[in-house]
N, C-alpha and C. Protein backbone atom coordinates (compact mmCIF):
# COMPACT_ATOMS: atom_id res chain seq x y z
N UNK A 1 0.85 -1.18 0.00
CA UNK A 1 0.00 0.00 0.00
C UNK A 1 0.89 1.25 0.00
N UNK A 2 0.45 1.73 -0.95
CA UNK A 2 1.59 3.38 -1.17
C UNK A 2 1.05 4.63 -0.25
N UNK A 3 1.97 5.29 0.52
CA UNK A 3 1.76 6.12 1.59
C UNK A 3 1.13 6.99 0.64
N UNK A 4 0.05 8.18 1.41
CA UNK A 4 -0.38 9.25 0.89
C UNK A 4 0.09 10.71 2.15
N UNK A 5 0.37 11.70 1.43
CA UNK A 5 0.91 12.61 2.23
C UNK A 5 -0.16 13.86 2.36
N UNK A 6 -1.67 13.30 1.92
CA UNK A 6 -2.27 14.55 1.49
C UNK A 6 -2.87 15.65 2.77
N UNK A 7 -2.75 14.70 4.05
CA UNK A 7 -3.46 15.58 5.29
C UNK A 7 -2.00 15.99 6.14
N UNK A 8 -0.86 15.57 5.68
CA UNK A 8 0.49 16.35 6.00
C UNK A 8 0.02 18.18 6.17
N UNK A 9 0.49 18.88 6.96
CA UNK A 9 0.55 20.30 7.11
C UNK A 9 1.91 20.97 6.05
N UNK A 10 1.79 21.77 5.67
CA UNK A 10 2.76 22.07 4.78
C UNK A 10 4.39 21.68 5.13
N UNK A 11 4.78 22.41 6.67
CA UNK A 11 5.96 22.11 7.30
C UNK A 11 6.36 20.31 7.14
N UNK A 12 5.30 20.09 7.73
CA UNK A 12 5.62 18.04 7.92
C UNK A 12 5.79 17.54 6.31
N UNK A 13 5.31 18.29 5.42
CA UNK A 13 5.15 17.82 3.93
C UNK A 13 7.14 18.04 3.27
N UNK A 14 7.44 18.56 4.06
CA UNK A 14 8.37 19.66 3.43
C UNK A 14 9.47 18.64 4.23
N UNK A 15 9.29 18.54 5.47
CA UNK A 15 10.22 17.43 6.43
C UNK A 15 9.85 15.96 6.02
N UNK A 16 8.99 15.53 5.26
CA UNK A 16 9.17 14.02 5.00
C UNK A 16 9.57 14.49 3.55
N UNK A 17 9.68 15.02 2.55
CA UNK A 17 10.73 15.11 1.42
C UNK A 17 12.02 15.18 1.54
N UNK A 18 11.97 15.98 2.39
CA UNK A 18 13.79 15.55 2.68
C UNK A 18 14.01 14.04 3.40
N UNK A 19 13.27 14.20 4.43
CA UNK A 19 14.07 11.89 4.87
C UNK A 19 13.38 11.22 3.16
N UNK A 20 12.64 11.49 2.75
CA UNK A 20 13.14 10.90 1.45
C UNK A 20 13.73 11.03 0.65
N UNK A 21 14.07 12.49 0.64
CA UNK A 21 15.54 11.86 -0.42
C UNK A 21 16.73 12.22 0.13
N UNK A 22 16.78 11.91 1.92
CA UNK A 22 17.90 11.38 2.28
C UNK A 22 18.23 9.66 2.12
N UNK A 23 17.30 9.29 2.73
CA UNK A 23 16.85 7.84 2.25
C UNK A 23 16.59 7.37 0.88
N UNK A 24 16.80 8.01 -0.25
CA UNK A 24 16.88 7.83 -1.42
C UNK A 24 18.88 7.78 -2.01
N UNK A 25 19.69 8.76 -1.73
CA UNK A 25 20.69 8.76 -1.51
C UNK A 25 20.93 7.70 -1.00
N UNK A 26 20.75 7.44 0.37
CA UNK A 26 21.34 6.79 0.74
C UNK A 26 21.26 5.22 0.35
N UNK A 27 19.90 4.87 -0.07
CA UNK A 27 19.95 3.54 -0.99
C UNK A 27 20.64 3.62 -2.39
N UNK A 28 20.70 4.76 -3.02
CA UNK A 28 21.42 4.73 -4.19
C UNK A 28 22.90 4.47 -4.04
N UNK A 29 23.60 5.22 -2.84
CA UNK A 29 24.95 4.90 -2.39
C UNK A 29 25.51 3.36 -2.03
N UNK A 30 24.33 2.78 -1.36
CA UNK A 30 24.38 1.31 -0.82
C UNK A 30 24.44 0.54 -2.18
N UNK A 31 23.57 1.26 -3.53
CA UNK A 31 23.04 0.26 -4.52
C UNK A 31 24.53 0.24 -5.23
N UNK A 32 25.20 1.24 -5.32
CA UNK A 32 26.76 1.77 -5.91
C UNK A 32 27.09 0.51 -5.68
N UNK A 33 27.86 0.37 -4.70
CA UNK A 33 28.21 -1.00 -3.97
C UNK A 33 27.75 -1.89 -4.12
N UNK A 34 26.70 -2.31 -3.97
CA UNK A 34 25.82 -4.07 -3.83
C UNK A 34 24.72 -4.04 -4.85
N UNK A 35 25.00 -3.90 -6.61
CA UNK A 35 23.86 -3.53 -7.76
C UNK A 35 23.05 -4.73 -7.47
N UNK A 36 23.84 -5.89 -6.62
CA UNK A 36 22.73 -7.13 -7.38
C UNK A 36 21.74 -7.04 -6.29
N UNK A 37 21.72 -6.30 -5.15
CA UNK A 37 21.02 -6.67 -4.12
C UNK A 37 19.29 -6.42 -4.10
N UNK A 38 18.48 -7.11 -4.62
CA UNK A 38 17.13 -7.22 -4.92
C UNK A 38 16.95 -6.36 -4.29
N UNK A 39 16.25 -6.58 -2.59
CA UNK A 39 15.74 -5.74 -1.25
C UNK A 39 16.01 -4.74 -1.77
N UNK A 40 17.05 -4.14 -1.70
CA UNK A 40 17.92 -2.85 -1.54
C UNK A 40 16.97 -1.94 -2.81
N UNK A 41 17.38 -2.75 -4.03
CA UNK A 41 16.78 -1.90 -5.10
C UNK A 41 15.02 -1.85 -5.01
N UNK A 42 14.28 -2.63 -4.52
CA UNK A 42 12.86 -2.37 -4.33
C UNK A 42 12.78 -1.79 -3.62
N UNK A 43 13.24 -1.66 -2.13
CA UNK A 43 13.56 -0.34 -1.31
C UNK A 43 13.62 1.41 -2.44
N UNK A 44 14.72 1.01 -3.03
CA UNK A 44 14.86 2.65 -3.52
C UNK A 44 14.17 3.02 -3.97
N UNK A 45 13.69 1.91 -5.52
CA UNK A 45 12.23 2.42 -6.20
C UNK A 45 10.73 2.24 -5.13
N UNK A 46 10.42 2.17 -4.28
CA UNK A 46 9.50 2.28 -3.44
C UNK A 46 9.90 3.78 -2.80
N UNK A 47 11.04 3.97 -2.59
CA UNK A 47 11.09 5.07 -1.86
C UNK A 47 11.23 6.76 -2.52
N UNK A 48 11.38 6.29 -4.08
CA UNK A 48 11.48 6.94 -4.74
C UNK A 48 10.22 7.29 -5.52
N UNK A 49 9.60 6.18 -5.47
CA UNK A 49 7.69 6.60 -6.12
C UNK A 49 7.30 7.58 -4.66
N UNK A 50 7.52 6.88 -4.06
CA UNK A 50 6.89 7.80 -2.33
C UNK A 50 8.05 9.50 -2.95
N UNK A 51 8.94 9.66 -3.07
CA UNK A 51 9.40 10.92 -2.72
C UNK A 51 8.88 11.67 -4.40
N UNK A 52 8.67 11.05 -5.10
CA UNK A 52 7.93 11.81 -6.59
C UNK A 52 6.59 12.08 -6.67
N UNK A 53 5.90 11.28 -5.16
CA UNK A 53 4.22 11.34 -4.75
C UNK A 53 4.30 12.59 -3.86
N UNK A 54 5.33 12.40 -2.85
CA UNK A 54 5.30 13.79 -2.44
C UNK A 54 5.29 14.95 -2.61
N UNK A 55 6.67 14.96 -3.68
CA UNK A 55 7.27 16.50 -4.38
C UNK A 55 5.89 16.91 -5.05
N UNK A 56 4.75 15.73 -6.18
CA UNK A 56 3.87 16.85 -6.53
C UNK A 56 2.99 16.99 -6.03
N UNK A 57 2.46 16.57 -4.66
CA UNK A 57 1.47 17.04 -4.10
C UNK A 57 1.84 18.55 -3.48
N UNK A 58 3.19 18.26 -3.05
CA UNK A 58 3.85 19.79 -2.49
C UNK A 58 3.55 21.18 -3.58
N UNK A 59 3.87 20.34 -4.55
CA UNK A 59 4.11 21.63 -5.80
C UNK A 59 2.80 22.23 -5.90
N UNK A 60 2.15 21.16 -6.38
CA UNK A 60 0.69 21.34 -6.32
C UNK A 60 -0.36 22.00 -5.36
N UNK A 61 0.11 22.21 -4.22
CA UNK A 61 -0.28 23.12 -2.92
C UNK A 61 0.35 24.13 -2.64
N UNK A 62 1.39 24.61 -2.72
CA UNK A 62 2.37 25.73 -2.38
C UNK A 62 3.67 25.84 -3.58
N UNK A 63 3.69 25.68 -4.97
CA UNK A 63 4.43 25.82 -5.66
C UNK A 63 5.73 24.75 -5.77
N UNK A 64 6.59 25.22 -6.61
CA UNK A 64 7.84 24.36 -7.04
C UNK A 64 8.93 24.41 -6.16
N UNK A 65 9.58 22.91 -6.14
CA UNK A 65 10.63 22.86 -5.06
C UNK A 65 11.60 22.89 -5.48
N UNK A 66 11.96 23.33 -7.35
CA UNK A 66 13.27 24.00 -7.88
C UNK A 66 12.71 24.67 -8.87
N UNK A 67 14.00 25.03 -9.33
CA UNK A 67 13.56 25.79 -10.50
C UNK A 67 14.83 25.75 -11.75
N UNK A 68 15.17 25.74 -12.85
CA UNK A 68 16.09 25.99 -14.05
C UNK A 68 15.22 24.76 -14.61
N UNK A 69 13.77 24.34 -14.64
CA UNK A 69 13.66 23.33 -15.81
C UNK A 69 12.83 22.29 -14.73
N UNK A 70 13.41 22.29 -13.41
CA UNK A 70 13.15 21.18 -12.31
C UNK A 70 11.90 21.17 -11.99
N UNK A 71 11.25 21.68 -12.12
CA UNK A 71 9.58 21.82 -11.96
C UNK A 71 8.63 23.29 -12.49
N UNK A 72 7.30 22.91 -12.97
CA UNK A 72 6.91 23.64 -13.39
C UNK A 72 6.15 24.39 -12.72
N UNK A 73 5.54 25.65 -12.89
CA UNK A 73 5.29 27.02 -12.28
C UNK A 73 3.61 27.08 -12.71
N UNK A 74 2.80 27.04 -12.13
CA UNK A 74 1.34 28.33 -12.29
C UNK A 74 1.65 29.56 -12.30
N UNK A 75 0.75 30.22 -12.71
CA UNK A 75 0.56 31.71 -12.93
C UNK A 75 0.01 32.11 -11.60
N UNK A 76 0.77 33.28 -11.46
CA UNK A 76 1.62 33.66 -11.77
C UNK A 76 2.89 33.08 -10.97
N UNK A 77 4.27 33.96 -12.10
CA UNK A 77 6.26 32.63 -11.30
C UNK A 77 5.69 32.40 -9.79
N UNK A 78 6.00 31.27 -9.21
CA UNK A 78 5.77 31.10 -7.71
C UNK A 78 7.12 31.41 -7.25
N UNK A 79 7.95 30.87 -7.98
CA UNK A 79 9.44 30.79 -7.42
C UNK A 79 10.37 31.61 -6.34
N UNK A 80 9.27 32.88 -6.87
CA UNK A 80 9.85 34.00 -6.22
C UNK A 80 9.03 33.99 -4.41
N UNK A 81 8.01 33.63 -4.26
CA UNK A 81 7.32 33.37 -3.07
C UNK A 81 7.76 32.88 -2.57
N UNK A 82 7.78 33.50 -0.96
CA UNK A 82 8.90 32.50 0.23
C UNK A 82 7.59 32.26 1.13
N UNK A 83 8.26 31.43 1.97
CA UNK A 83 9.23 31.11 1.95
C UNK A 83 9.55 30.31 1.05
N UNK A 84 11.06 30.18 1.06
CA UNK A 84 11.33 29.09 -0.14
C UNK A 84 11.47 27.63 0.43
N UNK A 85 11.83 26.71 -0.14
CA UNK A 85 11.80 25.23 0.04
C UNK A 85 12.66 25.05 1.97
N UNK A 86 14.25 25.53 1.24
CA UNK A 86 15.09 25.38 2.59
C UNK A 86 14.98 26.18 3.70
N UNK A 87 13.48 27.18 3.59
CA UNK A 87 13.93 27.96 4.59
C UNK A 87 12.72 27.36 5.61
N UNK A 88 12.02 26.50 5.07
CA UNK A 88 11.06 26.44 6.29
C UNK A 88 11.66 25.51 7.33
N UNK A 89 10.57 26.09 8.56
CA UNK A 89 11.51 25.56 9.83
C UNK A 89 12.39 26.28 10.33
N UNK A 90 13.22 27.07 9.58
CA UNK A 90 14.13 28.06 10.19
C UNK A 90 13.56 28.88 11.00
């Protein structure tokens, strides 16, 4: 069953994208090392549908979490609206 992030508060939305793609890294780093390891790689792609389910529900509620190409914009640019991605929580 694939997690849904949709009753997340913006902040908590913003803090489980990052442990996923710290936890995405970090299975890709493990996968460097050990390609044949089944687990490992259904791990990443599981964790990686979860962190591409997240990013567009985020976008989709409060705008894009990059910008040069990395995600696309509504009208009007959001990009410029803060806070921006890294600053929440600060």
């Amino acid at each position: 069953m694939e997690k849904t992030y949709n009753d997340l508060p913006k902040k908590e939305l913003i803090t489980k994208i990052h442990q996923l793609k710290f936890a995405a890294v970090d299975l890709n780093l493990y996968l460097d090392n050990h390609p044949g390891n089944k687990r490992a790689l259904d791990d990443y792609n599981t964790i990686t549908r979860r962190l591409i389910a997240a990013i567009d529900l985020y976008e989709s509620k409060y705008g894009p979490q990059t910008n040069f190409g990395g995600s696309e914009s509504k009208h009007p640019w959001a990009w410029v609206d803060e806070p921006w991605p890294w600053e929440i929580g600060e």
